[in-house]
PDB file of N, CA and C in Angstrom:
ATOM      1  N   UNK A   1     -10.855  16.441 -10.221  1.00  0.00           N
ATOM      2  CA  UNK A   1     -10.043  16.189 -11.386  1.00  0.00           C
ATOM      3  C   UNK A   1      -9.041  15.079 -11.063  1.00  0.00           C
ATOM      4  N   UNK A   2      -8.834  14.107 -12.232  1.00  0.00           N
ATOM      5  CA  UNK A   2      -8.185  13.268 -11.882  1.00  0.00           C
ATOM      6  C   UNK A   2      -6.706  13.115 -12.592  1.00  0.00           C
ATOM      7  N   UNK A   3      -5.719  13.197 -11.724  1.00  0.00           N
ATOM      8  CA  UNK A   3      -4.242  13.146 -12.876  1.00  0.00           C
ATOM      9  C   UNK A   3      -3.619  11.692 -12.690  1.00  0.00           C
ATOM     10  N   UNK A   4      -2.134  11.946 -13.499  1.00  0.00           N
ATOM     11  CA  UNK A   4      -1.730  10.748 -13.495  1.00  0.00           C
ATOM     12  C   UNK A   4      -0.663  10.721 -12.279  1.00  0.00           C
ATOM     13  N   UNK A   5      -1.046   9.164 -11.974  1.00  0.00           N
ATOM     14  CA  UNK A   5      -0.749   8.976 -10.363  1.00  0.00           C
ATOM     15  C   UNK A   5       1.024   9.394 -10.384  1.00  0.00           C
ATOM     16  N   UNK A   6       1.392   9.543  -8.891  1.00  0.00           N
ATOM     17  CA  UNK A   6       2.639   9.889  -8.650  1.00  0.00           C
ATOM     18  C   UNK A   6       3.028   8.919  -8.280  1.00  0.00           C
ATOM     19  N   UNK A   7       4.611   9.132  -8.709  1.00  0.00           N
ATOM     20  CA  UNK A   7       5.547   7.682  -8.794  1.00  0.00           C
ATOM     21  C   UNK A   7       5.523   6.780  -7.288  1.00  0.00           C
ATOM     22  N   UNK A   8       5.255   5.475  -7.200  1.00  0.00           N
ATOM     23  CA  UNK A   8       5.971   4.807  -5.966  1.00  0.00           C
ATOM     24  C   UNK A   8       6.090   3.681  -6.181  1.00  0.00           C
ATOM     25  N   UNK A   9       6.629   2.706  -5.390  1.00  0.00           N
ATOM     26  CA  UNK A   9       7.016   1.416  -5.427  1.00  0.00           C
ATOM     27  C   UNK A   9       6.314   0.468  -5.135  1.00  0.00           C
ATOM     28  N   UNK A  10       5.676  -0.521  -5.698  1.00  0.00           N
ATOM     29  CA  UNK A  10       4.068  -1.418  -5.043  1.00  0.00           C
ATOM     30  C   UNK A  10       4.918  -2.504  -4.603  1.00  0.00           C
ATOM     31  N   UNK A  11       4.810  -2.953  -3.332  1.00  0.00           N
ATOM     32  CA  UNK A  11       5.531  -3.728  -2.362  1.00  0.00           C
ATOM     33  C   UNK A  11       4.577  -5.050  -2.344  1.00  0.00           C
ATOM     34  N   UNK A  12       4.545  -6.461  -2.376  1.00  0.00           N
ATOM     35  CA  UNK A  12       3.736  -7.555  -2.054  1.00  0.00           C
ATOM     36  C   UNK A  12       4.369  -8.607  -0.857  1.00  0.00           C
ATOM     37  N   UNK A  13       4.497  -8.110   0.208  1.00  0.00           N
ATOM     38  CA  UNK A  13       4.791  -9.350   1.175  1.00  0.00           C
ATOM     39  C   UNK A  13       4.065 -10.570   1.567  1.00  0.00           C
ATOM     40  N   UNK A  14       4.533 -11.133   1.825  1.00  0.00           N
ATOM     41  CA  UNK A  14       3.918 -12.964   1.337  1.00  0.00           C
ATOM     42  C   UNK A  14       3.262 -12.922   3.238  1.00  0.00           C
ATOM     43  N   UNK A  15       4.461 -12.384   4.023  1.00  0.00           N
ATOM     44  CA  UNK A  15       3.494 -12.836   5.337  1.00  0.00           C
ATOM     45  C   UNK A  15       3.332 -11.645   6.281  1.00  0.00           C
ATOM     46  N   UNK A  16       2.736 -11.525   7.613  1.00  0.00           N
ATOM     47  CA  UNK A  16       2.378 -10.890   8.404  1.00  0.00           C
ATOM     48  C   UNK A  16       4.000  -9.938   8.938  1.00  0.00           C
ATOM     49  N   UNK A  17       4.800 -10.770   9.268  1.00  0.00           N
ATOM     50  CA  UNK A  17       6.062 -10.468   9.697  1.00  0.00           C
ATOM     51  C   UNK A  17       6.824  -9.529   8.818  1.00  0.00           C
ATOM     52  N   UNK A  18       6.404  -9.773   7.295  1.00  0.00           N
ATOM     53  CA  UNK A  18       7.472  -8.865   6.530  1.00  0.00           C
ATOM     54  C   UNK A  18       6.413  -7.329   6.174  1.00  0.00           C
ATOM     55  N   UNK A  19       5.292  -7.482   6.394  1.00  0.00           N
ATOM     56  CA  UNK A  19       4.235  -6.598   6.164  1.00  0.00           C
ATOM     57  C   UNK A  19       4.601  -5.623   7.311  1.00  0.00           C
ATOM     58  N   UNK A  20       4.827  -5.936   8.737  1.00  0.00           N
ATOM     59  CA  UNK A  20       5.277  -5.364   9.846  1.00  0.00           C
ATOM     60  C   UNK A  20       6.939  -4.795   9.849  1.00  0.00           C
ATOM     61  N   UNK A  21       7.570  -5.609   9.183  1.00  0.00           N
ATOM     62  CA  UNK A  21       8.879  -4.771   8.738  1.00  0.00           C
ATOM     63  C   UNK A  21       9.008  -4.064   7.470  1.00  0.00           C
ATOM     64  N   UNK A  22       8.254  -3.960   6.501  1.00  0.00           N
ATOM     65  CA  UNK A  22       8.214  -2.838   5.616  1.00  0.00           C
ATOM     66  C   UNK A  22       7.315  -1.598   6.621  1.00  0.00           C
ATOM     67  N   UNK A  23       6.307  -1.960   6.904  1.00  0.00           N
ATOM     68  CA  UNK A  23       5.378  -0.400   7.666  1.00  0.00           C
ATOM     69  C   UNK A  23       6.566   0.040   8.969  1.00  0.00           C
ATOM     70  N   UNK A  24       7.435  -0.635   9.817  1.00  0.00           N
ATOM     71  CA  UNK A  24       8.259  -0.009  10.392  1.00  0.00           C
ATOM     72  C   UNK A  24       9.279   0.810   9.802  1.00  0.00           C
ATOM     73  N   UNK A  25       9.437  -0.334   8.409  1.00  0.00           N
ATOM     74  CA  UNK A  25      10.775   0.658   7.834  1.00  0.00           C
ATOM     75  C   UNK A  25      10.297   2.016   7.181  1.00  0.00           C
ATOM     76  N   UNK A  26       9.534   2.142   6.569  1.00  0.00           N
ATOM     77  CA  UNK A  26       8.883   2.906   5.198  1.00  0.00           C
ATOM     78  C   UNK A  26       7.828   4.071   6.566  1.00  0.00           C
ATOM     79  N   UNK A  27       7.437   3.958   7.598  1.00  0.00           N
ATOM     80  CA  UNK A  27       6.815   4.252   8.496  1.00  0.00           C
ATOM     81  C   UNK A  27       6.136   5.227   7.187  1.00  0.00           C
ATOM     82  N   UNK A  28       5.526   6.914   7.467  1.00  0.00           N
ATOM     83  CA  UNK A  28       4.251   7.336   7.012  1.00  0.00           C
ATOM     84  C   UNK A  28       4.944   7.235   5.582  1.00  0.00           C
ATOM     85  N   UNK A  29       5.709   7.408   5.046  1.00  0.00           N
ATOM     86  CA  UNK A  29       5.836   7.327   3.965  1.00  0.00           C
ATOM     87  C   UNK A  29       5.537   5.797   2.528  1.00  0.00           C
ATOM     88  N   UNK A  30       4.442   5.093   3.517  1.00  0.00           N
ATOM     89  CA  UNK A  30       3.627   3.868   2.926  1.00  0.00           C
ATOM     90  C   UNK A  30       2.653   4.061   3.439  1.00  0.00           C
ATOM     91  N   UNK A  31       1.384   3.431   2.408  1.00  0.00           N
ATOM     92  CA  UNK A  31       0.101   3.575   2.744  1.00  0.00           C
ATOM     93  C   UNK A  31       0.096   1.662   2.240  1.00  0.00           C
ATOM     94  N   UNK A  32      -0.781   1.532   2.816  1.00  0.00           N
ATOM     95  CA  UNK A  32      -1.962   0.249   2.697  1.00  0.00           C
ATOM     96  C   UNK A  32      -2.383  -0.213   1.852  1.00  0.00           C
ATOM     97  N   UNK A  33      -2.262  -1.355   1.119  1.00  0.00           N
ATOM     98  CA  UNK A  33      -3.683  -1.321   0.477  1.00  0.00           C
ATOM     99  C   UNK A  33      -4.569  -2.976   0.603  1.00  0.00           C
ATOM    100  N   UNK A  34      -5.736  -2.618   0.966  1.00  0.00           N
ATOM    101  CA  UNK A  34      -5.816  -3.834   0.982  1.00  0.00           C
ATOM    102  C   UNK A  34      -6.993  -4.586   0.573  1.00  0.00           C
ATOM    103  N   UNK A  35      -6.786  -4.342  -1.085  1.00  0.00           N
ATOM    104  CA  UNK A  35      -7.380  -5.050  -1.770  1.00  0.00           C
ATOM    105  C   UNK A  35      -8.897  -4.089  -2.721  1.00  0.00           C
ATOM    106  N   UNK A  36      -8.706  -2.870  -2.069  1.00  0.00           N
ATOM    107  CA  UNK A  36     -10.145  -1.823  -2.420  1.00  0.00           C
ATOM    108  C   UNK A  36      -8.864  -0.866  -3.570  1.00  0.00           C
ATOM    109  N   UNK A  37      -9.759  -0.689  -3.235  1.00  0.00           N
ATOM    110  CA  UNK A  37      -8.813   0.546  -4.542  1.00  0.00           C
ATOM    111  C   UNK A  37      -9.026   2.079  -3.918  1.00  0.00           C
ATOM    112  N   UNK A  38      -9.110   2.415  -2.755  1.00  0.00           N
ATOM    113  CA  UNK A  38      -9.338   3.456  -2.440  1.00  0.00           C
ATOM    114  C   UNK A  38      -8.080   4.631  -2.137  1.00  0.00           C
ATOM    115  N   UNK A  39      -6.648   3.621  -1.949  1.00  0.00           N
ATOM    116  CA  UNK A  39      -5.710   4.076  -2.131  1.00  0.00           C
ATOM    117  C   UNK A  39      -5.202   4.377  -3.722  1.00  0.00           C
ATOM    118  N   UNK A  40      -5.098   4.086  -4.130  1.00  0.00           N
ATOM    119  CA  UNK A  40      -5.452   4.273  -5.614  1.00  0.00           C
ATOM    120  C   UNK A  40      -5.953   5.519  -5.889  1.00  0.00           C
ATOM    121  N   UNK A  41      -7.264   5.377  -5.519  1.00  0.00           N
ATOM    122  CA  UNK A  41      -8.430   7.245  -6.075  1.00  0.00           C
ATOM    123  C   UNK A  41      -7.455   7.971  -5.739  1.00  0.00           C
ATOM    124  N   UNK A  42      -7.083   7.604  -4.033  1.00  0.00           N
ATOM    125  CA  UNK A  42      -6.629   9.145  -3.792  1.00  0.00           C
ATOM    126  C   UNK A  42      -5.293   9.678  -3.786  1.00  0.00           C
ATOM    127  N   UNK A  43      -4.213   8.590  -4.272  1.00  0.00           N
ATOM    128  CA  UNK A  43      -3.093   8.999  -5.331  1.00  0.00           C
ATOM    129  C   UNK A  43      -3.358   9.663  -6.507  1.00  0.00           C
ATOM    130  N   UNK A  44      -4.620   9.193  -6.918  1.00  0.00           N
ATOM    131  CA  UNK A  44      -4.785   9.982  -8.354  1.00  0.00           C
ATOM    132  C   UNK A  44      -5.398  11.515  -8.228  1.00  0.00           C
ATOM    133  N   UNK A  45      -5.963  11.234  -7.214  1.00  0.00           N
ATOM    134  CA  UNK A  45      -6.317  13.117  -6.883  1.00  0.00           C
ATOM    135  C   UNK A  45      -5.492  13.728  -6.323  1.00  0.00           C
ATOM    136  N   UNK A  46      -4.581  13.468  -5.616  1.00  0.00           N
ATOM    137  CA  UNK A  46      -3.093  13.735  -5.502  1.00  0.00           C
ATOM    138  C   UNK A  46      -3.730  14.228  -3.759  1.00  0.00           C
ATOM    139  N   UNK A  47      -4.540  13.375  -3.357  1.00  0.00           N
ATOM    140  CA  UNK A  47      -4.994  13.750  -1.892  1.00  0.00           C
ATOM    141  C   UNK A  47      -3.663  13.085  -1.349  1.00  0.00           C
ATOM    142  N   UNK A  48      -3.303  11.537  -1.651  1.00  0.00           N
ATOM    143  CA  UNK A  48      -1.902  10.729  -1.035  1.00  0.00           C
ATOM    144  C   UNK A  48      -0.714  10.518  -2.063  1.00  0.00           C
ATOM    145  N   UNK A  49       0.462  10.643  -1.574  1.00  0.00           N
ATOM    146  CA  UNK A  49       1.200  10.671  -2.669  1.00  0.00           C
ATOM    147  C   UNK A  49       2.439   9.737  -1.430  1.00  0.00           C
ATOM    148  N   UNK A  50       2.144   8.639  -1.152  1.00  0.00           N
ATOM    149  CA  UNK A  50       3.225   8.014  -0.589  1.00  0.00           C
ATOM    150  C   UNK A  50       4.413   6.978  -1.539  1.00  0.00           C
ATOM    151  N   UNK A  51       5.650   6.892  -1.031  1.00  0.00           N
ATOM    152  CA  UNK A  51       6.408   6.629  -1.796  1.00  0.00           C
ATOM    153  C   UNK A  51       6.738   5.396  -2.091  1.00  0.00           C
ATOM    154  N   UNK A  52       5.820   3.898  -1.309  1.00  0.00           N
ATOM    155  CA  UNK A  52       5.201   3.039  -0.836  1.00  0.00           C
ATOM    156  C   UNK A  52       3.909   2.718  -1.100  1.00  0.00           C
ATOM    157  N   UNK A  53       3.687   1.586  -1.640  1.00  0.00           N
ATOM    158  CA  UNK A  53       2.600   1.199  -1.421  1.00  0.00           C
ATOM    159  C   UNK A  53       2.488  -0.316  -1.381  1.00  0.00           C
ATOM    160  N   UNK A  54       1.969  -0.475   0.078  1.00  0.00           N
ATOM    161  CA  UNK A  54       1.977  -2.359   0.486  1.00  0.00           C
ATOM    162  C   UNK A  54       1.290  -3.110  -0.145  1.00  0.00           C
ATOM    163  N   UNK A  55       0.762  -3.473  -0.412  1.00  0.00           N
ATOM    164  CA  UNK A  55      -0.653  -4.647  -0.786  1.00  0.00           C
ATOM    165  C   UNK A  55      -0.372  -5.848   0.158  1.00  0.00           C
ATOM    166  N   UNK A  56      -1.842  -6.015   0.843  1.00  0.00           N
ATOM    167  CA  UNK A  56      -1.854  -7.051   2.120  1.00  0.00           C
ATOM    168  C   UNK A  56      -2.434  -8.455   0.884  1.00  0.00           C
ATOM    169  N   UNK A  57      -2.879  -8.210  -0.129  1.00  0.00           N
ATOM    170  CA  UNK A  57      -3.462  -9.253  -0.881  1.00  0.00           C
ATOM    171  C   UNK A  57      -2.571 -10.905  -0.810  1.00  0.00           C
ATOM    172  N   UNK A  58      -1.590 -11.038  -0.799  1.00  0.00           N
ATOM    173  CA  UNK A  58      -1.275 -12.012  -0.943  1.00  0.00           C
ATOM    174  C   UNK A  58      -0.671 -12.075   0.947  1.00  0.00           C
ATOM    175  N   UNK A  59      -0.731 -11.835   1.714  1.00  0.00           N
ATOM    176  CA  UNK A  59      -0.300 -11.904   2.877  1.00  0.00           C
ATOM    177  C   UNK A  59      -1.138 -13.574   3.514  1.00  0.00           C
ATOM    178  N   UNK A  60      -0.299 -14.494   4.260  1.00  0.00           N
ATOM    179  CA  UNK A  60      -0.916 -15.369   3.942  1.00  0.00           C
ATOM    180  C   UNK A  60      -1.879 -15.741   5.306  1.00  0.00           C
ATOM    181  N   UNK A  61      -1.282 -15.027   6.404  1.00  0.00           N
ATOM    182  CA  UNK A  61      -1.651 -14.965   7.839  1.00  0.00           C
ATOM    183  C   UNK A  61      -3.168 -14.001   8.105  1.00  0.00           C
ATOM    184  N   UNK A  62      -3.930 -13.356   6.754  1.00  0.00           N
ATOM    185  CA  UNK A  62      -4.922 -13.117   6.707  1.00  0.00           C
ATOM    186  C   UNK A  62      -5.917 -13.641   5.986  1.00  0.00           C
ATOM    187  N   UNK A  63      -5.896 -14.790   5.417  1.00  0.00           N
ATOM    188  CA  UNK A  63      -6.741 -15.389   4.581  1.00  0.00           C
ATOM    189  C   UNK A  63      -7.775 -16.164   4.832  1.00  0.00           C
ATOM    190  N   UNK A  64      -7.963 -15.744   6.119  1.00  0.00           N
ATOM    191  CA  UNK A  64      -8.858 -16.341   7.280  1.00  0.00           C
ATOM    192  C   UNK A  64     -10.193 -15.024   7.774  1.00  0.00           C
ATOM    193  N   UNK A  65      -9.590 -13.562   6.906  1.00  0.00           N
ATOM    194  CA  UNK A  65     -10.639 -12.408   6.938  1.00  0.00           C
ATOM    195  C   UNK A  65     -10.903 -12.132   6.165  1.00  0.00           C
TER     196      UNK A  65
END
């Protein structure tokens, strides 16, 4: 069953360095995302409910993977 997702904050850091100081700051309480939507599903099944959520999409030090 699928509900409506629980509240968090969608974070977009531009480079590698600030991606590494939000996951230090926010430590388990951020999840990943990077670019799938699989974080997503499982907010909505209420499997993850972090209060954080990164997106590596625009990060610019990976645009080479």
């Amino acid at each position: 069953m699928i509900h409506r997702m629980p509240k968090f904050e969608y974070l977009a850091p531009k480079t590698m360095g600030g991606t590494l100081s939000l996951l230090s700051q926010y430590g388990a309480r951020a999840k990943v995302a990077a670019g799938r939507t699989d974080p997503l599903v499982g907010m909505k099944e209420r499997k993850a409910a972090p209060d954080y959520l990164i997106s590596l999409e625009g990060v610019s030090d990976l645009d080479c993977i």
